[in-house]
C-alpha atoms as a PDB file:
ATOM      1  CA  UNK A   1     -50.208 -25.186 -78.570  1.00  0.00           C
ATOM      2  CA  UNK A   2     -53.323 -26.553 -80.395  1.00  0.00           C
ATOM      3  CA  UNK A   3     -56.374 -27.376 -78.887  1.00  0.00           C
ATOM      4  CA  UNK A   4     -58.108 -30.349 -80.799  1.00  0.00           C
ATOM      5  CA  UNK A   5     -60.902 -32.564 -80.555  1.00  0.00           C
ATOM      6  CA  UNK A   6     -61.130 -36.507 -80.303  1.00  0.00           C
ATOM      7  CA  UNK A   7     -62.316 -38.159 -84.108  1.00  0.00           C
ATOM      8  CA  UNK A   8     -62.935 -41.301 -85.526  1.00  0.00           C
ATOM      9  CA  UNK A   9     -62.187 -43.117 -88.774  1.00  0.00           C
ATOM     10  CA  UNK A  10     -62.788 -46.325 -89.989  1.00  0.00           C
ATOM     11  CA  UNK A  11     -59.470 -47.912 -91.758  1.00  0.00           C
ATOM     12  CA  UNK A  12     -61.119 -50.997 -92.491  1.00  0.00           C
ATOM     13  CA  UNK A  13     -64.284 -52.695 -93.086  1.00  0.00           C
ATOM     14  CA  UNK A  14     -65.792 -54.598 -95.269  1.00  0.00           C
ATOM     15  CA  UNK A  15     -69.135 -53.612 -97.116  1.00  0.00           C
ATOM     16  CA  UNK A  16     -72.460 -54.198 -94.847  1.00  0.00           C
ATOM     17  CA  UNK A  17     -73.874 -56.737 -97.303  1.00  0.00           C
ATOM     18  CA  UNK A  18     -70.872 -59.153 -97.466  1.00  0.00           C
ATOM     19  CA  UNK A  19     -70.689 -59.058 -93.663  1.00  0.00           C
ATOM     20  CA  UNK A  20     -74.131 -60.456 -93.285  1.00  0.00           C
ATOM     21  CA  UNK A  21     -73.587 -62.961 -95.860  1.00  0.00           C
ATOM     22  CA  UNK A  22     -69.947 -64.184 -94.032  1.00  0.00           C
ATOM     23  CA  UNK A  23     -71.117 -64.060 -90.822  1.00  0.00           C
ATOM     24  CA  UNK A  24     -74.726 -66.269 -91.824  1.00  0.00           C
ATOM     25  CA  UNK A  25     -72.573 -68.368 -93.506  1.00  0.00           C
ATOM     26  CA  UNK A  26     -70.261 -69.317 -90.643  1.00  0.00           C
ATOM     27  CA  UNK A  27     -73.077 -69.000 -87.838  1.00  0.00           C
ATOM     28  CA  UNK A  28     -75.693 -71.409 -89.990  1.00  0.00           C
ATOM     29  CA  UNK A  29     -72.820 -74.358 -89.785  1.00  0.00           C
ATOM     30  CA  UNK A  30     -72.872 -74.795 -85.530  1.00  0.00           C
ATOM     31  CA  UNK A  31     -76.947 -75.532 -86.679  1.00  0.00           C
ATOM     32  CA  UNK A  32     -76.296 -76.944 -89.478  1.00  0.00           C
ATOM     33  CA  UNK A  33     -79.545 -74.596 -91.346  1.00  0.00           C
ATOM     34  CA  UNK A  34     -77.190 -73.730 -94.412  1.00  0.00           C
ATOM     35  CA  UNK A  35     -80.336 -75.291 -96.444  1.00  0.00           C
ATOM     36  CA  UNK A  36     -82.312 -72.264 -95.040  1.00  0.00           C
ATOM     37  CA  UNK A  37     -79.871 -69.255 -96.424  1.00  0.00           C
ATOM     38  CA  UNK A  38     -81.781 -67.195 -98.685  1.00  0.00           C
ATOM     39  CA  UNK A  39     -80.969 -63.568-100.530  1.00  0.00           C
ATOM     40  CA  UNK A  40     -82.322 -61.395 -97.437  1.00  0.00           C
ATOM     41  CA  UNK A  41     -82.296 -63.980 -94.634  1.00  0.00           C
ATOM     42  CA  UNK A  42     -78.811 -63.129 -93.396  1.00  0.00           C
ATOM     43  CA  UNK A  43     -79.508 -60.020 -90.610  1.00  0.00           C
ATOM     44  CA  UNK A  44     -82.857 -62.019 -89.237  1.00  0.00           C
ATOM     45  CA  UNK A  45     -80.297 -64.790 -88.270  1.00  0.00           C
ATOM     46  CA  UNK A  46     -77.796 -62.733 -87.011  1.00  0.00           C
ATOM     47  CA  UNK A  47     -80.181 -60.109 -84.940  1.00  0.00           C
ATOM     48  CA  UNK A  48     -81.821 -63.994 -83.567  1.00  0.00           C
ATOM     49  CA  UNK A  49     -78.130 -65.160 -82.428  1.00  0.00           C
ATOM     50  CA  UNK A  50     -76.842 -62.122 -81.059  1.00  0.00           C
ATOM     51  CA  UNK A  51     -80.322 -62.185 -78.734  1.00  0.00           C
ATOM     52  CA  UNK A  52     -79.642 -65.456 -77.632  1.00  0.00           C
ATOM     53  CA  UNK A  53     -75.754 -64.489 -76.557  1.00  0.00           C
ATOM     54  CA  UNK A  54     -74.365 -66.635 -79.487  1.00  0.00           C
ATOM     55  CA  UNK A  55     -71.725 -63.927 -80.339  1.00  0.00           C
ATOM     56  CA  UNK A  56     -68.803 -66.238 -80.981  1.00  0.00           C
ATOM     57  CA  UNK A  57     -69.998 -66.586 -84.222  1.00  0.00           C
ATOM     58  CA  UNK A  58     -69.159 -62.941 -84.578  1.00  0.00           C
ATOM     59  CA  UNK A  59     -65.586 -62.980 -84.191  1.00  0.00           C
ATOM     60  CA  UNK A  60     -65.081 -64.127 -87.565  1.00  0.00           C
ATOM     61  CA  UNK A  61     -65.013 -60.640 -88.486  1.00  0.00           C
ATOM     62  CA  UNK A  62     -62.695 -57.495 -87.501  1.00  0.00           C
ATOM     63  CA  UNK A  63     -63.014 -53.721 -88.057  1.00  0.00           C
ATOM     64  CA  UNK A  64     -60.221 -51.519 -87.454  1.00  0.00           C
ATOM     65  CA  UNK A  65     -60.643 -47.867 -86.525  1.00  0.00           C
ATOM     66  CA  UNK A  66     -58.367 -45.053 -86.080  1.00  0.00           C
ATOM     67  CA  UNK A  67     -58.839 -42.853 -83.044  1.00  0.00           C
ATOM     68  CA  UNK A  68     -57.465 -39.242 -82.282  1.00  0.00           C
ATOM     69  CA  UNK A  69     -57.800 -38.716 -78.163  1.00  0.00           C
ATOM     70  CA  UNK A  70     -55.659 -38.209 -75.725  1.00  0.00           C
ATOM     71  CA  UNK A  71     -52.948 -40.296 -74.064  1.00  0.00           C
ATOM     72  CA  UNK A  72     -54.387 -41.217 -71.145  1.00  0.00           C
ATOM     73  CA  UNK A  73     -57.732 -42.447 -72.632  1.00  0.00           C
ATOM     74  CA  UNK A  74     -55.368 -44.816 -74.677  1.00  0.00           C
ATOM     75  CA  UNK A  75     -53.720 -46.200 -71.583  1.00  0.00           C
ATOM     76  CA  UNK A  76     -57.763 -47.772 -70.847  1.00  0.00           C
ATOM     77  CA  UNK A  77     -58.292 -48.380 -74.775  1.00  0.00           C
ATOM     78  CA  UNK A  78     -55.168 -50.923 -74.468  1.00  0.00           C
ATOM     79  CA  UNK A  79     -56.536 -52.563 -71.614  1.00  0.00           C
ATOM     80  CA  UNK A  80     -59.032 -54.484 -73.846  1.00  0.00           C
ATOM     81  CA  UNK A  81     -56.891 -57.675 -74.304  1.00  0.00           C
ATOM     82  CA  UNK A  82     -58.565 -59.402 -77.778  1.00  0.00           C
ATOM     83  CA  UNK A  83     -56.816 -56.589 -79.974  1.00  0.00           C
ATOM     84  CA  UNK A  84     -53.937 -54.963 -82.323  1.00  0.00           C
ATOM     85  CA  UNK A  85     -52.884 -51.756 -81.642  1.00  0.00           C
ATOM     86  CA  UNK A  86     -50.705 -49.117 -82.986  1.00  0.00           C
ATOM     87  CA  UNK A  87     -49.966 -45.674 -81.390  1.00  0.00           C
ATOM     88  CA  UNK A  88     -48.090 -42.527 -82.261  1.00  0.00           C
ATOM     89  CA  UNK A  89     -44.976 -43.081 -80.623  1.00  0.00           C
ATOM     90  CA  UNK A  90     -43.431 -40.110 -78.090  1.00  0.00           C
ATOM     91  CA  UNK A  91     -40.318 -41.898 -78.227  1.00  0.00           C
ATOM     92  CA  UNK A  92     -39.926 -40.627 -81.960  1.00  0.00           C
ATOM     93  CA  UNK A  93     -42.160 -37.510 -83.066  1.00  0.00           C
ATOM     94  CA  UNK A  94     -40.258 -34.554 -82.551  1.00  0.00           C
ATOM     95  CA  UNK A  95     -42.860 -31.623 -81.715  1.00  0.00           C
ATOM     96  CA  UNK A  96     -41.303 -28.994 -82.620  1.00  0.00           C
ATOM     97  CA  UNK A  97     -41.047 -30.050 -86.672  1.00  0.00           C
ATOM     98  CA  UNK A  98     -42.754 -28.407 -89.349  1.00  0.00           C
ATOM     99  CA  UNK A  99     -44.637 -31.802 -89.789  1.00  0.00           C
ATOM    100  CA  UNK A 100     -46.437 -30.696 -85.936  1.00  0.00           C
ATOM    101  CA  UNK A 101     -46.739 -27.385 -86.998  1.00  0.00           C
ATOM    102  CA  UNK A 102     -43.570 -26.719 -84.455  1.00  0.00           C
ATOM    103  CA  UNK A 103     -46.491 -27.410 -81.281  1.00  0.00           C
ATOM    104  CA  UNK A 104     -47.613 -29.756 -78.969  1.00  0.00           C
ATOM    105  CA  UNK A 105     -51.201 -30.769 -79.448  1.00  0.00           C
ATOM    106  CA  UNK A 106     -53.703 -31.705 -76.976  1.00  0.00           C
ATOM    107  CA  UNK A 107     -57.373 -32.825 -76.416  1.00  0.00           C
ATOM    108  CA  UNK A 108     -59.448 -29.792 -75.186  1.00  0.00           C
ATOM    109  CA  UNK A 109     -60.653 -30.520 -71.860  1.00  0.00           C
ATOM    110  CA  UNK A 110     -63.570 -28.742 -71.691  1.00  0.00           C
ATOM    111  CA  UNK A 111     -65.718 -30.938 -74.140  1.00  0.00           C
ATOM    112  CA  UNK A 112     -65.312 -34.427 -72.581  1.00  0.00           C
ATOM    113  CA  UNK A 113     -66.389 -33.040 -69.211  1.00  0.00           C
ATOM    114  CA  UNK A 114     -68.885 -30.890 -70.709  1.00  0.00           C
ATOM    115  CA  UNK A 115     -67.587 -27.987 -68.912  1.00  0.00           C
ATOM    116  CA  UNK A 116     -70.051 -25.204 -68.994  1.00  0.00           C
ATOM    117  CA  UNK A 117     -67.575 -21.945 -69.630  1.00  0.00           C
ATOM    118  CA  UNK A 118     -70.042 -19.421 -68.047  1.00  0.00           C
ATOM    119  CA  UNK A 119     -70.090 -21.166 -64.781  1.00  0.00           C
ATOM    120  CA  UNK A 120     -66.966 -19.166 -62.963  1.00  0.00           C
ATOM    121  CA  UNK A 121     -65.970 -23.022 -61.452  1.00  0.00           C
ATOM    122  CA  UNK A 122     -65.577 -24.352 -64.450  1.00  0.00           C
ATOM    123  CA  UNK A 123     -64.156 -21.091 -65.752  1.00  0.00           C
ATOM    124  CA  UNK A 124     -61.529 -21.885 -63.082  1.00  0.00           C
ATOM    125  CA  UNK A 125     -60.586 -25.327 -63.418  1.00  0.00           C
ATOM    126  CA  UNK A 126     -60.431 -25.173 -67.450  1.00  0.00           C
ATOM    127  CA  UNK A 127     -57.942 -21.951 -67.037  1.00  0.00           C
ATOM    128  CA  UNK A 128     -55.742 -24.074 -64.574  1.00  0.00           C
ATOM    129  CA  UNK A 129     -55.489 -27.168 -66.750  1.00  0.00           C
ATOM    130  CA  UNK A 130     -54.886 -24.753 -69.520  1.00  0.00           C
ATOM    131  CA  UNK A 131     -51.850 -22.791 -68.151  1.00  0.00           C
ATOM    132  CA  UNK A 132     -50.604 -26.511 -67.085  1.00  0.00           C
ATOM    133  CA  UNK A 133     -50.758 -27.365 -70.474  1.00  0.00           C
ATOM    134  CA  UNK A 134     -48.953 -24.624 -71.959  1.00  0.00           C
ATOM    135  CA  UNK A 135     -46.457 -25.246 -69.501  1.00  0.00           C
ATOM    136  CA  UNK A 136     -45.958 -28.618 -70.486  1.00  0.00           C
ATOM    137  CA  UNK A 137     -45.346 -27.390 -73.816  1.00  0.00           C
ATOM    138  CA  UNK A 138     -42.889 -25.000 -72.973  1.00  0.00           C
ATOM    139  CA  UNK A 139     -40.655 -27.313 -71.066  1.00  0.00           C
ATOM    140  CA  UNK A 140     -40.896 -29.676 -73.646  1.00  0.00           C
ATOM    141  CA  UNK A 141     -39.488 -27.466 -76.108  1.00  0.00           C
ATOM    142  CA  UNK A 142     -36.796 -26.396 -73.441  1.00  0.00           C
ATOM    143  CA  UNK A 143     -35.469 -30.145 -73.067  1.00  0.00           C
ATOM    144  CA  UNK A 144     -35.219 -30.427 -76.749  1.00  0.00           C
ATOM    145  CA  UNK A 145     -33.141 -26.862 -76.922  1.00  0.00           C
ATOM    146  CA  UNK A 146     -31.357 -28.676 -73.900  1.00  0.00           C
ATOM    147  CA  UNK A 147     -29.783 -31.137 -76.308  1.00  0.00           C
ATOM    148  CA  UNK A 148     -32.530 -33.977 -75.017  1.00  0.00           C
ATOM    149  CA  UNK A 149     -34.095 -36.355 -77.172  1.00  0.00           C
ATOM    150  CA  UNK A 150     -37.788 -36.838 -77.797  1.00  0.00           C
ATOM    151  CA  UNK A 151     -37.725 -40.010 -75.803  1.00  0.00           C
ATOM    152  CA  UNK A 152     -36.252 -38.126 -72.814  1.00  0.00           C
ATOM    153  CA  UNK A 153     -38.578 -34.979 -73.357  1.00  0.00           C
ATOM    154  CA  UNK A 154     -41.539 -36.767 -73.841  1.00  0.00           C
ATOM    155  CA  UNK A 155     -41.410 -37.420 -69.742  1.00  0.00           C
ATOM    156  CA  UNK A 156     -42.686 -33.872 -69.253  1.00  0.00           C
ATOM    157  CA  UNK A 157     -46.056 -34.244 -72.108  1.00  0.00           C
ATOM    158  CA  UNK A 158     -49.328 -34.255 -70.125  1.00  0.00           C
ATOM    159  CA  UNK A 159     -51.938 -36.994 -70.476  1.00  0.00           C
ATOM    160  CA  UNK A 160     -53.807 -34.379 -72.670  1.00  0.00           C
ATOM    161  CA  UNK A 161     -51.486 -34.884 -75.238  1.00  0.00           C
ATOM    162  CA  UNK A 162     -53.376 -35.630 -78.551  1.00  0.00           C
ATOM    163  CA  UNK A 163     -52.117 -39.217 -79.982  1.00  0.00           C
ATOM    164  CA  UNK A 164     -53.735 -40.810 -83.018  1.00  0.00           C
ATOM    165  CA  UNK A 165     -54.333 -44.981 -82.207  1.00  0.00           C
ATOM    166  CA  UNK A 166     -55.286 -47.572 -84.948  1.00  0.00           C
ATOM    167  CA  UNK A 167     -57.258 -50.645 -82.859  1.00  0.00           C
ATOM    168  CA  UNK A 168     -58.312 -53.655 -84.895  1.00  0.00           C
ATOM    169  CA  UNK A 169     -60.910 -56.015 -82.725  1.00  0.00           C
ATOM    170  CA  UNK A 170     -63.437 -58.553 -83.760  1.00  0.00           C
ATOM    171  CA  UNK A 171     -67.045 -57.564 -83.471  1.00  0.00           C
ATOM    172  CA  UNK A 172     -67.669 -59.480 -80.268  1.00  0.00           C
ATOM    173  CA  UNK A 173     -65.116 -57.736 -78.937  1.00  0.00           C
ATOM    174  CA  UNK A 174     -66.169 -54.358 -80.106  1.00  0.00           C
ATOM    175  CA  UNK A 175     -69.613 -55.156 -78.553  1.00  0.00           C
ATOM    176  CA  UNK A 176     -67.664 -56.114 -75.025  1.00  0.00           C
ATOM    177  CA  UNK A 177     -65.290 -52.721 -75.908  1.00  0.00           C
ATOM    178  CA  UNK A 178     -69.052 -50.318 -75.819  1.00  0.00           C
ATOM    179  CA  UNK A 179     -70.855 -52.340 -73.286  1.00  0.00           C
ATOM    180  CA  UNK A 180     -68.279 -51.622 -70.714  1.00  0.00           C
ATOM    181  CA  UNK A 181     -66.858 -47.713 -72.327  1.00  0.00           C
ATOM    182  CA  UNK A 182     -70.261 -46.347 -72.660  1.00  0.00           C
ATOM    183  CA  UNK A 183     -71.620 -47.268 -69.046  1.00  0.00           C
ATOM    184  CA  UNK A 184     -72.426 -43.977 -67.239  1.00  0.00           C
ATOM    185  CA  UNK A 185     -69.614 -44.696 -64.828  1.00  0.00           C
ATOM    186  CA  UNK A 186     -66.863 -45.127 -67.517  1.00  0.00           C
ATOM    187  CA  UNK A 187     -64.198 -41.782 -67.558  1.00  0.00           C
ATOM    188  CA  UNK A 188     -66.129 -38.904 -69.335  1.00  0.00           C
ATOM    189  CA  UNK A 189     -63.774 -38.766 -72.254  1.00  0.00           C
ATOM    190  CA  UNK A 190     -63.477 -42.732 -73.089  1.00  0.00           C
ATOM    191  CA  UNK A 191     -67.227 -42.220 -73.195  1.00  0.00           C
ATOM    192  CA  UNK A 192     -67.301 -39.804 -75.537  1.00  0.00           C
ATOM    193  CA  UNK A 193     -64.950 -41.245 -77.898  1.00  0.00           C
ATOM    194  CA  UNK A 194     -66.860 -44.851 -77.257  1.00  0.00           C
ATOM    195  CA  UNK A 195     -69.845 -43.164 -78.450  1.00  0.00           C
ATOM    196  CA  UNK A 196     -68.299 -41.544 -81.511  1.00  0.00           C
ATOM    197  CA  UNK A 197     -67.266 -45.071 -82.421  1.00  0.00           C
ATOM    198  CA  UNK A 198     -70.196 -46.685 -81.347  1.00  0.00           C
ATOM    199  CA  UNK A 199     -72.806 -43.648 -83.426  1.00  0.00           C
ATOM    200  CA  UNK A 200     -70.604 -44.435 -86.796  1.00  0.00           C
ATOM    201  CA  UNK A 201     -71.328 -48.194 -86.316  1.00  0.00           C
ATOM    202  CA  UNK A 202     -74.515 -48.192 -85.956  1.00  0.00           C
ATOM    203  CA  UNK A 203     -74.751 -46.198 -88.832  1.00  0.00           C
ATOM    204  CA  UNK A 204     -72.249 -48.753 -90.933  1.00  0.00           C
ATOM    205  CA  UNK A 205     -73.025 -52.263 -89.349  1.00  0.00           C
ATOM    206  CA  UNK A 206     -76.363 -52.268 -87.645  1.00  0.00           C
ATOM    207  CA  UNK A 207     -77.685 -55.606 -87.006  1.00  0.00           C
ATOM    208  CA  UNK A 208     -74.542 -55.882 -84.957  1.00  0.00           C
ATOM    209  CA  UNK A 209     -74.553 -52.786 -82.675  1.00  0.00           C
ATOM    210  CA  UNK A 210     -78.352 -51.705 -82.497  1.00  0.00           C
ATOM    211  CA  UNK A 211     -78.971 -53.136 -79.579  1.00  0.00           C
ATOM    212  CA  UNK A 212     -76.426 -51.508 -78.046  1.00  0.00           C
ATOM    213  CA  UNK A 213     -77.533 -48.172 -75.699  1.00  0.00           C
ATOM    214  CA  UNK A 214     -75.771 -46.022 -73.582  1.00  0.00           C
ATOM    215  CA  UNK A 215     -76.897 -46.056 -69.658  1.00  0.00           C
ATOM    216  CA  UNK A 216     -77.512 -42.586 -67.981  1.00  0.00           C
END
């Protein structure tokens, strides 16, 4: 069995610069200002927009990003409705190829809940979900020994299981994805993959996601 983390990585996006000059573009016709673009006017008008809730303007433009988490987390990730996705499929990976390294993988518990491993609680509850998921594993492997196919072993993988997700959204919808998957009440590991996302944005495409801030 392999313990993993979750990661990000952006499949597609255009360069920073052309953004800004699409989105002014677009966003200067509902005022009809197109007389007022100039070479650095385009993130003023953008940060102004986005302040006054005009983010429609914003959909004109999609990033996609591939995600490495764990199944359940995905089962909340496809909730958001103004999307493409595309998931490593159960039904077809075999986990006991070469390919998988002849294991299961899964999403290590103990970092999305911040468990600290010298308190004897946590000590406790990471050991249990541990044993669970090397049992998983091992019946999983039994099934396919069994004659089963991955589509009928799959029914015994844990929501730990590590699955790799490429999500394609428009930047409003990104902003609507953070606002509600970085709120202190969202699950602790859609958080922490939001923020991963979220971090490498604000890094990449400012104007758009600065604003944006995690509530403790």
């Amino acid at each position: 069995m392999i313990l993993t983390k979750p990661a990000v990585e952006i499949i597609d996006m255009d360069e920073y610069p052309a953004i800004l000059k699409k989105i002014e573009k677009i966003g200067r016709v509902c005022y009809k200002s197109e007389d007022r673009i100039t070479e650095d006017s385009a993130e003023k008008f953008i940060a102004n927009i986005l302040k006054r809730g005009h983010e429609s303007v914003i959909e004109h433009e999609t990033v996609t990003v591939k995600v490495t988490c764990d199944r359940g987390v995905t089962h909340e990730i496809v909730r958001h409705r103004v999307a493409s996705y595309s998931q490593e499929s159960t039904r077809y990976c075999n986990y006991s190829k070469d390919k998988f390294q002849n294991q299961i993988s899964v999403i290590d518990l103990s970092t999305g809940f911040d468990y600290n491993m010298d308190d004897p609680a946590d000590q406790k509850k990471y050991q249990i979900w541990h044993d669970a998921m090397e049992a998983s594993e091992k019946y999983y492997f039994q099934m396919l020994e069994a004659g089963a196919s991955p589509q009928e072993a799959r029914s015994v993988l844990p929501n730990s299981l590590k699955t790799e997700l490429v999500m394609t959204m428009n930047l409003r919808e990104w902003r609507h994805f953070f606002r509600l998957r970085i709120d202190s009440g969202a699950h602790p590991q859609m958080r922490e993959l939001a923020m991963l996302i979220l971090d490498t944005f604000k890094e990449e495409l400012p104007v758009f996601f600065q604003d944006i801030a995690a509530l403790n």
